[in-house]
C-alpha atoms as a PDB file:
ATOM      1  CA  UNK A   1    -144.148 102.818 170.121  1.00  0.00           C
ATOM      2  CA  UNK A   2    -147.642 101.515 168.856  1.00  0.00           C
ATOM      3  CA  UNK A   3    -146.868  98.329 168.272  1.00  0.00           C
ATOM      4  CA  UNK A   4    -145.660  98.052 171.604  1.00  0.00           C
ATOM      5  CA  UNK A   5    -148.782  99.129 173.606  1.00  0.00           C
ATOM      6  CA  UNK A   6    -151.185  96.754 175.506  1.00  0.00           C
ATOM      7  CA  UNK A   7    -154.912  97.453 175.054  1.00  0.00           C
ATOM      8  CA  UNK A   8    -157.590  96.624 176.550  1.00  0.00           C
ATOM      9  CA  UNK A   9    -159.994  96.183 173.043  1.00  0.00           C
ATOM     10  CA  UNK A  10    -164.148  95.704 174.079  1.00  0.00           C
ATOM     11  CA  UNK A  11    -165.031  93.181 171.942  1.00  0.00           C
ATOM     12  CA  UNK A  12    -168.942  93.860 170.381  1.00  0.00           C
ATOM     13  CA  UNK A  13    -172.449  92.409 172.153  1.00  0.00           C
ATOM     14  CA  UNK A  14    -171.371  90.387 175.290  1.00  0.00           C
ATOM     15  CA  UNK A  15    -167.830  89.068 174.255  1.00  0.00           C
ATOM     16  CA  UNK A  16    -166.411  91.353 177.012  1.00  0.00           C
ATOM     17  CA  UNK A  17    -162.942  93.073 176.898  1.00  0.00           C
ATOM     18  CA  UNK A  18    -159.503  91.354 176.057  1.00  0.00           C
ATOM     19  CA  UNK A  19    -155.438  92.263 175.615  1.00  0.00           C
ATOM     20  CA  UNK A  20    -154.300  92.423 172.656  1.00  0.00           C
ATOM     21  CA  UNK A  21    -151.397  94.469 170.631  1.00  0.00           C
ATOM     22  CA  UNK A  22    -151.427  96.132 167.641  1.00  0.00           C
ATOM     23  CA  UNK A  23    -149.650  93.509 164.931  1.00  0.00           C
ATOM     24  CA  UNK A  24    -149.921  95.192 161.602  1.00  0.00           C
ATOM     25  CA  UNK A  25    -150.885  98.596 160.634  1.00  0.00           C
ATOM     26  CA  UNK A  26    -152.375  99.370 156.759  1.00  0.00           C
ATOM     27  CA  UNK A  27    -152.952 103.188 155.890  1.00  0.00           C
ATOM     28  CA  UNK A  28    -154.069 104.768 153.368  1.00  0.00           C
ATOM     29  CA  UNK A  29    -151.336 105.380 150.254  1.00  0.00           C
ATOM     30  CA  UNK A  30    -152.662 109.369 149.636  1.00  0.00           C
ATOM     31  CA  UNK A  31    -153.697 110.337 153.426  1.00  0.00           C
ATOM     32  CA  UNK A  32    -151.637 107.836 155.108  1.00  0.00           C
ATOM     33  CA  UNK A  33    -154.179 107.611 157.696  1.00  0.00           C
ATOM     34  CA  UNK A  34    -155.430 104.161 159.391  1.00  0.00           C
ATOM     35  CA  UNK A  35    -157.397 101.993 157.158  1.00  0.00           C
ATOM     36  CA  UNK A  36    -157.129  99.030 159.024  1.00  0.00           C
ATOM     37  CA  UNK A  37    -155.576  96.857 162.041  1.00  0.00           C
ATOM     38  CA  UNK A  38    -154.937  93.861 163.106  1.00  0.00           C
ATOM     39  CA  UNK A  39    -154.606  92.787 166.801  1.00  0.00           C
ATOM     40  CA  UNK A  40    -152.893  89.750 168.605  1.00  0.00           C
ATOM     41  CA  UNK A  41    -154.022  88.706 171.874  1.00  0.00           C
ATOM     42  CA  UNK A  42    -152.189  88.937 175.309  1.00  0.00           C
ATOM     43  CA  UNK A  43    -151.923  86.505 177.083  1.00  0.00           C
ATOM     44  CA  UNK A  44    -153.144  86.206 180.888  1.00  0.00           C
ATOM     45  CA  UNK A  45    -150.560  84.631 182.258  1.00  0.00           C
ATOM     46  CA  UNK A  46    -147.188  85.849 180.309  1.00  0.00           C
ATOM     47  CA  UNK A  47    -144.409  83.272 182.260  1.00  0.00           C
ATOM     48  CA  UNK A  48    -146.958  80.581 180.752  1.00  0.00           C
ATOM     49  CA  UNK A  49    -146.789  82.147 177.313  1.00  0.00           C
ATOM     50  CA  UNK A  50    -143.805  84.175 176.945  1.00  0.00           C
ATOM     51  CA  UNK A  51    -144.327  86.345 173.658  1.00  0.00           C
ATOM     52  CA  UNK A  52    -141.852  87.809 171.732  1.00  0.00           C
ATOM     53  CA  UNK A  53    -141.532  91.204 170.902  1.00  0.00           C
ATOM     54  CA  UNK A  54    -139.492  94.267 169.287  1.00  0.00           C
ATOM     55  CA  UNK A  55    -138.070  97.315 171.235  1.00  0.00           C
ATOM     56  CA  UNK A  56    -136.830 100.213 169.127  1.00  0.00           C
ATOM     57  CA  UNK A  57    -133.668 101.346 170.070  1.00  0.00           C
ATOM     58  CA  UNK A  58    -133.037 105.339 170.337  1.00  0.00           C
ATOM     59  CA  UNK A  59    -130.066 106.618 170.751  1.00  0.00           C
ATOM     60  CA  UNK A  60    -129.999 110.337 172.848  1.00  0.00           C
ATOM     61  CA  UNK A  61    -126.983 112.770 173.229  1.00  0.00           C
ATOM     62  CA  UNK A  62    -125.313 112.414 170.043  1.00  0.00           C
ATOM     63  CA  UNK A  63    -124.686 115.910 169.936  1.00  0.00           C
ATOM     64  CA  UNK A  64    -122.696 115.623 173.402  1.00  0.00           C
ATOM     65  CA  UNK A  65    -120.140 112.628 172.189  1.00  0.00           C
ATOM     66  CA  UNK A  66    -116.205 113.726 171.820  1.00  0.00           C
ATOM     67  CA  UNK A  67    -115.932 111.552 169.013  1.00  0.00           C
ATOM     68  CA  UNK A  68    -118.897 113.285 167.046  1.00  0.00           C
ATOM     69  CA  UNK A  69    -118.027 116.635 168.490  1.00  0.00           C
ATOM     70  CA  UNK A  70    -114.505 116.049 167.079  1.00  0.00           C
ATOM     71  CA  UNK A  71    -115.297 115.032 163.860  1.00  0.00           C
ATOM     72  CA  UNK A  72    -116.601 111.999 163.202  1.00  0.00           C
ATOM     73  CA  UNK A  73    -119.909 110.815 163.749  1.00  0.00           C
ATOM     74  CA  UNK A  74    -122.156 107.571 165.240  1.00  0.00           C
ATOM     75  CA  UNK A  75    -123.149 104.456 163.048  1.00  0.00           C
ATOM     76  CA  UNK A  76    -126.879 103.015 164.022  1.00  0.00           C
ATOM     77  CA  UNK A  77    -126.053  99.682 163.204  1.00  0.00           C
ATOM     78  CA  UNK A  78    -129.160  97.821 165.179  1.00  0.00           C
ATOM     79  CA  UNK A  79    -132.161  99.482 165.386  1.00  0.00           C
ATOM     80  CA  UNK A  80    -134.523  97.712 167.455  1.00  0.00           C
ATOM     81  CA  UNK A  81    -133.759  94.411 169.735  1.00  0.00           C
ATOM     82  CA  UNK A  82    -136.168  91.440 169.654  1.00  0.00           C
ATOM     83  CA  UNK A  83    -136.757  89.419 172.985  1.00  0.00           C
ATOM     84  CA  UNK A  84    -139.227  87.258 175.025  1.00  0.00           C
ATOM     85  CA  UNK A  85    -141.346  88.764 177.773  1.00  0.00           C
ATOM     86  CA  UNK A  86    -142.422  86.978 180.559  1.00  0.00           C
ATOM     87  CA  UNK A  87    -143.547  90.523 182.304  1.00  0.00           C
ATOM     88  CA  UNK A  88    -144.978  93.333 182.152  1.00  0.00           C
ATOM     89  CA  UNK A  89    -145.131  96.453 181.078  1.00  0.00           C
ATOM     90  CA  UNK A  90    -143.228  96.042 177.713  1.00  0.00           C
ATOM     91  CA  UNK A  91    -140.423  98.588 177.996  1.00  0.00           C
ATOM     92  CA  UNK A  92    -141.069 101.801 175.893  1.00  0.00           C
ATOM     93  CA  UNK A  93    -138.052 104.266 174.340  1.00  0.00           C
ATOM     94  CA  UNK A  94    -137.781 107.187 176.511  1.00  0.00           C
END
């Protein structure tokens, strides 16, 4: 997921290179390509600063389920889980 990615983002003259993640996307309404971003830093030292942050949730094998197979089919009630980290790497949908 983008907005689940840790960069390191060169910052212009001598300002060096710092974490961040991507925190809000704006595209363009006719292309829908990037127009803009804006980036939040990462911290250093993450079990100093905990930060929070949203995991999409995927679910695989539908097709293989007896009760979908049968019938019926599979309800995506939550779709994404929100929770500190205090490591890394973020975890990623596989």
């Amino acid at each position: 997921d983008f907005f689940n990615r840790v960069v390191d983002l060169q910052l212009p003259g001598d300002g060096g290179a710092c974490r961040v993640v991507p925190r809000k996307l704006e595209t363009d309404f006719h292309t829908t390509r990037p127009t803009h971003v804006t980036f939040m830093r990462w911290p250093v030292d993450l079990t100093k600063r905990p930060r929070k942050v949203t995991i999409p949730i995927e679910l695989t094998n539908e097709d293989l389920c007896p009760g979908v197979k049968g019938g019926g089919f599979l309800y995506h009630i939550i779709r994404s889980w929100r929770f500190k980290m205090s490591s890394e790497p973020i975890p990623r949908a596989r």
